[in-house]
Protein backbone atom coordinates (compact mmCIF):
# COMPACT_ATOMS: atom_id res chain seq x y z
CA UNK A 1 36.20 8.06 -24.82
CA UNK A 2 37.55 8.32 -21.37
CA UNK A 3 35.79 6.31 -18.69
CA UNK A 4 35.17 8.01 -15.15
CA UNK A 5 36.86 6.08 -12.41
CA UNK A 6 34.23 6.28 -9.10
CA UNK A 7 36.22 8.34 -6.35
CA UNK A 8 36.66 6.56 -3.47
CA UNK A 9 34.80 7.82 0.04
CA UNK A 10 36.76 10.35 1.72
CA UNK A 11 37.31 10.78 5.65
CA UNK A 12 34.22 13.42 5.46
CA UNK A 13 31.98 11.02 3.43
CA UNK A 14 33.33 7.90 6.10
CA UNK A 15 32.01 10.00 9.43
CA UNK A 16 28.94 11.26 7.52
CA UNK A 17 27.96 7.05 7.81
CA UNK A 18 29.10 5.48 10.60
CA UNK A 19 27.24 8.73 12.63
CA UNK A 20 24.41 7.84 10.56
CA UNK A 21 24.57 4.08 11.04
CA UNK A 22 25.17 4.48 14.42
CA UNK A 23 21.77 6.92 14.81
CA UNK A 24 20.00 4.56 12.93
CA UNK A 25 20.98 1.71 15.40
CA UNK A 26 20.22 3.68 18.40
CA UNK A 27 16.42 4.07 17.42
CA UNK A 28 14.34 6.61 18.06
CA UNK A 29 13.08 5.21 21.88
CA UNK A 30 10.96 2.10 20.58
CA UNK A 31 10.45 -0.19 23.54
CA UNK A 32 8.66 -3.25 23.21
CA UNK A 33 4.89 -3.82 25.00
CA UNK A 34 6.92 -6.51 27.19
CA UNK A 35 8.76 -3.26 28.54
CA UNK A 36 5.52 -1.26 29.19
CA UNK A 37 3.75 -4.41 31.43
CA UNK A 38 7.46 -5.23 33.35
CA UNK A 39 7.47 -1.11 34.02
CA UNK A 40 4.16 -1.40 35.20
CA UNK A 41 3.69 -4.81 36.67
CA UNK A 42 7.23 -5.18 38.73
CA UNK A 43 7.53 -9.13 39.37
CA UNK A 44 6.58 -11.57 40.41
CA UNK A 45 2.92 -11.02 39.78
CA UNK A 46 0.13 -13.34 41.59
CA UNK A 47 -2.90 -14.35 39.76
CA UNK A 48 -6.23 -14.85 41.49
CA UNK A 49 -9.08 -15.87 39.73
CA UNK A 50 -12.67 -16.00 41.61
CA UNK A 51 -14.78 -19.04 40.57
CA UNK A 52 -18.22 -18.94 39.12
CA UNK A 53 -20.61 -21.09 40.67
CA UNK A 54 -21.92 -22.45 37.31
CA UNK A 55 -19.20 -22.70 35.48
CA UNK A 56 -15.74 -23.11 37.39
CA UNK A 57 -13.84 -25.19 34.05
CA UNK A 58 -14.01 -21.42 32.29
CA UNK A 59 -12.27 -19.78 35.70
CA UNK A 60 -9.30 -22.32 35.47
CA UNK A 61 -8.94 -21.64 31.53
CA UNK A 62 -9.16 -17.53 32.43
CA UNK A 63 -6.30 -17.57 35.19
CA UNK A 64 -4.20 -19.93 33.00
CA UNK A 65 -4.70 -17.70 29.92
CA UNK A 66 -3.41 -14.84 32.44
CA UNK A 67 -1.08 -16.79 33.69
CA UNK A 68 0.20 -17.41 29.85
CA UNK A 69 -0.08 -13.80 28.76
CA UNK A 70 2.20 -12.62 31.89
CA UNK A 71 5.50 -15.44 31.25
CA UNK A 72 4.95 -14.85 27.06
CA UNK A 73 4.21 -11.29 26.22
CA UNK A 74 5.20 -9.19 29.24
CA UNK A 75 8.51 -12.16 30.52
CA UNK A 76 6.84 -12.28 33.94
CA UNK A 77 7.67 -14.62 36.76
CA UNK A 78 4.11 -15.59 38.47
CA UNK A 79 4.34 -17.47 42.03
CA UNK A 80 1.94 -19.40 43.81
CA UNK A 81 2.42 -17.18 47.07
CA UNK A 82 0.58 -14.00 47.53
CA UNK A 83 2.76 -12.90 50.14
CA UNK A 84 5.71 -13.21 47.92
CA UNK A 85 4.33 -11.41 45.20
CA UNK A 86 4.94 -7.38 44.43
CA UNK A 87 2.22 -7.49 41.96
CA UNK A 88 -1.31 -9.19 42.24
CA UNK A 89 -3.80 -9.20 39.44
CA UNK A 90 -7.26 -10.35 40.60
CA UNK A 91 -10.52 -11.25 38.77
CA UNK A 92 -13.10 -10.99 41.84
CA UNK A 93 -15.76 -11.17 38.69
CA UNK A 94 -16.08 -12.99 35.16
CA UNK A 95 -19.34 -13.45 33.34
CA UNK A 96 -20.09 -15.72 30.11
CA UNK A 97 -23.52 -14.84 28.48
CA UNK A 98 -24.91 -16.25 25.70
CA UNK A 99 -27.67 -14.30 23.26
CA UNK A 100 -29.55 -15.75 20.18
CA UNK A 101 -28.55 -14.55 16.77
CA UNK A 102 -30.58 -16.25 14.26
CA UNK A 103 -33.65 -19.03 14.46
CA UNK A 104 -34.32 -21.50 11.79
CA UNK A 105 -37.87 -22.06 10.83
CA UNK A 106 -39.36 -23.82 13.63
CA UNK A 107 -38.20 -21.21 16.10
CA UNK A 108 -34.89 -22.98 17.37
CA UNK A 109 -31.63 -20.90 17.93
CA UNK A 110 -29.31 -22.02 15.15
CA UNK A 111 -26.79 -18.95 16.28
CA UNK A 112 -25.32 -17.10 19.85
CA UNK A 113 -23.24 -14.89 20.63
CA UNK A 114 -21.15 -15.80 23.80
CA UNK A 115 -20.22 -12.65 25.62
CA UNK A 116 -17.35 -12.52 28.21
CA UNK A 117 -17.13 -9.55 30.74
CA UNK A 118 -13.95 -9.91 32.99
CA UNK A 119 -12.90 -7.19 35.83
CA UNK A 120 -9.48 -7.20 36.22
CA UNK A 121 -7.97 -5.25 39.80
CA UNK A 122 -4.18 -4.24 39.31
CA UNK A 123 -2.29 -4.02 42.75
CA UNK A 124 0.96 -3.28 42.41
CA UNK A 125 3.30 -1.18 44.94
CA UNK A 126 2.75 2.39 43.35
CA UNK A 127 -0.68 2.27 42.92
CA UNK A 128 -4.03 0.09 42.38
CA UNK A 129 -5.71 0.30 38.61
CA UNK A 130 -8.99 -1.88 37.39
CA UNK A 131 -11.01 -1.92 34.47
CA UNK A 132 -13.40 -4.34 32.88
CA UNK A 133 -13.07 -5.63 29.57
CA UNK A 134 -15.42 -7.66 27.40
CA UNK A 135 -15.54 -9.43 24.20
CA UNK A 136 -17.38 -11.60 22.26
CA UNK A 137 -17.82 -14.72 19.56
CA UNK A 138 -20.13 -16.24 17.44
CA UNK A 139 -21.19 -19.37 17.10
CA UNK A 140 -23.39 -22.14 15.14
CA UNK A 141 -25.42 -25.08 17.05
CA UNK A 142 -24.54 -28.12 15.24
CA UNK A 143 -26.57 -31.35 14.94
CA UNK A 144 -24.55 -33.29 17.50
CA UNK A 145 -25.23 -31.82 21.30
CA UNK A 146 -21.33 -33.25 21.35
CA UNK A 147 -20.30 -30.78 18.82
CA UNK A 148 -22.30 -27.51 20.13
CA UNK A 149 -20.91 -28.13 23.54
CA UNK A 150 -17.67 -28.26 21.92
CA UNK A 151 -18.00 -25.10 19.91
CA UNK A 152 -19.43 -23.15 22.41
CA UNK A 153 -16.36 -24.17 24.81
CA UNK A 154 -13.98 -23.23 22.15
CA UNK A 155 -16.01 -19.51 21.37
CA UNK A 156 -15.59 -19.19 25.43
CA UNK A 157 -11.84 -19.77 25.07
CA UNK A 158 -11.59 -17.47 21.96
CA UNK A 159 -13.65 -14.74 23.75
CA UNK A 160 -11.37 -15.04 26.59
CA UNK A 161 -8.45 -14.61 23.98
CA UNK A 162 -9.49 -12.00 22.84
CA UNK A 163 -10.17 -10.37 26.04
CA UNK A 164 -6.47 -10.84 27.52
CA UNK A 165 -5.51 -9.29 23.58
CA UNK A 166 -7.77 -6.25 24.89
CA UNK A 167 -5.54 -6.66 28.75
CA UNK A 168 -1.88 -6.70 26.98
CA UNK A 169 -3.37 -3.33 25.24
CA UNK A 170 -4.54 -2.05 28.49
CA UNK A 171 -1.22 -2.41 30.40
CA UNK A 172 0.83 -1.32 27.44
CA UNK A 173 -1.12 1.91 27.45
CA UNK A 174 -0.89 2.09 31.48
CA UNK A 175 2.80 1.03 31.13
CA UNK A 176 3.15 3.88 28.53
CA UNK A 177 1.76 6.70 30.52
CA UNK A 178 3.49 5.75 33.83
């Protein structure tokens, strides 16, 4: 029985792969979000968050979430200056509502929902862009006042996560069609 011996690649076989390879390692245009936001949002970017009145803590947590969504996902550099900034992103408005969900049998709220609504106002050199976004989180009262504060300032923070999650998508999709 005679035993076939593989043939080895030949020049034709060689340049058939390495143009493959090298088409392969090219891509086919992918650029990361970080690309879309720095396309859209040259740097640095200023942040300017408007207080509430009633609840200033949840201002401070917003502009440092925006702060931290700019330097991680888009590789911005933020600056304290406005007047050294190309690109400002403002929040003249944030609300934080709360709505009932469920009662227990004396008529108490043992559920909310804590709705955020934030405006956001894009300035950049080419052109000026806003939009509002909102989200929203549930959340049990507990027994302990200690412990629904606590839960209710955590489903504040997630809302607000979840709202800058909503923001990357938003530039990304801005960034995209620029």
């Amino acid at each position: 029985m005679k035993q076939r011996i593989p043939k080895s690649f030949n020049i034709q076989h060689s340049t058939f792969i390495i143009l493959m390879t090298m088409f392969v390692i090219s891509g086919c245009g992918y650029k990361p979000v970080a690309q879309y936001g720095r396309d859209l949002l040259p740097d640095p970017v200023y942040v300017d968050v408007k207080l509430s009145g009633v609840e200033p803590q949840n201002g401070v947590y917003l502009k440092d979430e925006i702060i931290r969504t700019l330097t991680t996902e888009f590789h911005e550099k933020v600056v304290a200056d406005r007047a050294g900034a190309l690109s400002r992103i403002i929040v003249p408005e944030y609300k934080i509502g709360y709505s009932p969900l469920t009662y227990d049998t004396n008529g108490y709220v043992t559920r909310y929902r804590v709705s955020t609504s934030i405006l956001f106002v894009l300035q950049t050199p080419e052109n000026n862009l806003s939009k509002r976004i909102s989200s929203s989180e549930d959340v049990s009262i507990q027994s302990s006042s200690l412990t629904s504060s606590a839960a209710r300032d955590a489903a504040i923070r997630v809302g607000i996560r979840k709202a800058m999650d909503q923001f990357i998508v938003w530039i990304a999709e801005k960034g995209i069609r620029k």
